[in-house]
Protein backbone atom coordinates (compact mmCIF):
# COMPACT_ATOMS: atom_id res chain seq x y z
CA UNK A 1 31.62 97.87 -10.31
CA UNK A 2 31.60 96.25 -6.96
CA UNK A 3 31.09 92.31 -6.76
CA UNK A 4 29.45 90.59 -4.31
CA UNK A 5 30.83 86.96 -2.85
CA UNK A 6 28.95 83.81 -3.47
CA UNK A 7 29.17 83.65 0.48
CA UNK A 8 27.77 86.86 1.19
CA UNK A 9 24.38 86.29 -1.11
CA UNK A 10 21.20 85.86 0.97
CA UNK A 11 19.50 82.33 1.06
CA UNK A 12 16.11 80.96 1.71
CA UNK A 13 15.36 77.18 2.68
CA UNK A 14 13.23 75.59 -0.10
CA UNK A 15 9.65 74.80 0.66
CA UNK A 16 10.10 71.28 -0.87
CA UNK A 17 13.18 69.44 -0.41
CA UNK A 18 14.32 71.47 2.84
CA UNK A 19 17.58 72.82 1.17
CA UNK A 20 19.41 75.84 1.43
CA UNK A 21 19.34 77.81 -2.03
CA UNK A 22 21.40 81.49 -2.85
CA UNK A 23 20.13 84.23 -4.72
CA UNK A 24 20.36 84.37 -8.36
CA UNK A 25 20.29 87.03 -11.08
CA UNK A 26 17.83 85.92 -12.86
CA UNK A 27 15.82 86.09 -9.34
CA UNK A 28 16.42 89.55 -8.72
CA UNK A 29 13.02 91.03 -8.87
CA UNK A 30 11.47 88.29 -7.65
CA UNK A 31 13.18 87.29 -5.21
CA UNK A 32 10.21 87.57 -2.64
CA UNK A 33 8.28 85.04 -4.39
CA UNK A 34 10.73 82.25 -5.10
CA UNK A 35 10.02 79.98 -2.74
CA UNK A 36 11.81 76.58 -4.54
CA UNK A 37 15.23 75.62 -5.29
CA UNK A 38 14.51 74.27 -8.90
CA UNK A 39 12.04 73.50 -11.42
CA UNK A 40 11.57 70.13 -10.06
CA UNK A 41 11.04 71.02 -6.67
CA UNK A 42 7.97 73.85 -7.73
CA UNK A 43 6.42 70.74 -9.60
CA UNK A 44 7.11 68.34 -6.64
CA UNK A 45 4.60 70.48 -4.57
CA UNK A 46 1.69 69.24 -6.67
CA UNK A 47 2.71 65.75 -6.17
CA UNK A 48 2.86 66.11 -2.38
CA UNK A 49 -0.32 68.03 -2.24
CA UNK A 50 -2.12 65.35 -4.34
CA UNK A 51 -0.39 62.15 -1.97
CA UNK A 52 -1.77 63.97 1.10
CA UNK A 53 -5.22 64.71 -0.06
CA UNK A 54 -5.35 60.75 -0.95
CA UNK A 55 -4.61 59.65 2.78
C-alpha cells in the first residue's frame, strides 16, 4: 500500500475564514463540493450573508 505525505495532499482556500485546508478521508468523494475548513466556518456563511443583507 503506498502512502501519501501530509505535504503532498491537495488544498483548497476556505470560502469563509480565507485559510488553507488539506484533503481528508472522510472528504474523498466529495471533495469537489467542500468548500469550508470546518463546521463552524459552513455555519459562519449564514451569519455573513444575513450581516450583509442588513447594511
Amino acid at each position: 500500500m503506498k502512502r501519501v505525505k501530509k505535504g503532498d495532499l491537495p488544498e483548497k482556500i476556505c470560502a469563509t475564514c480565507g485559510r488553507p485546508f488539506s484533503w481528508r478521508k472522510k472528504w474523498e468523494r466529495v471533495w469537489d463540493e467542500v468548500c469550508y475548513c470546518s463546521d463552524r466556518c459552513r455555519s459562519e456563511k449564514n451569519k455573513l450573508r444575513q450581516t450583509k443583507e442588513h447594511e
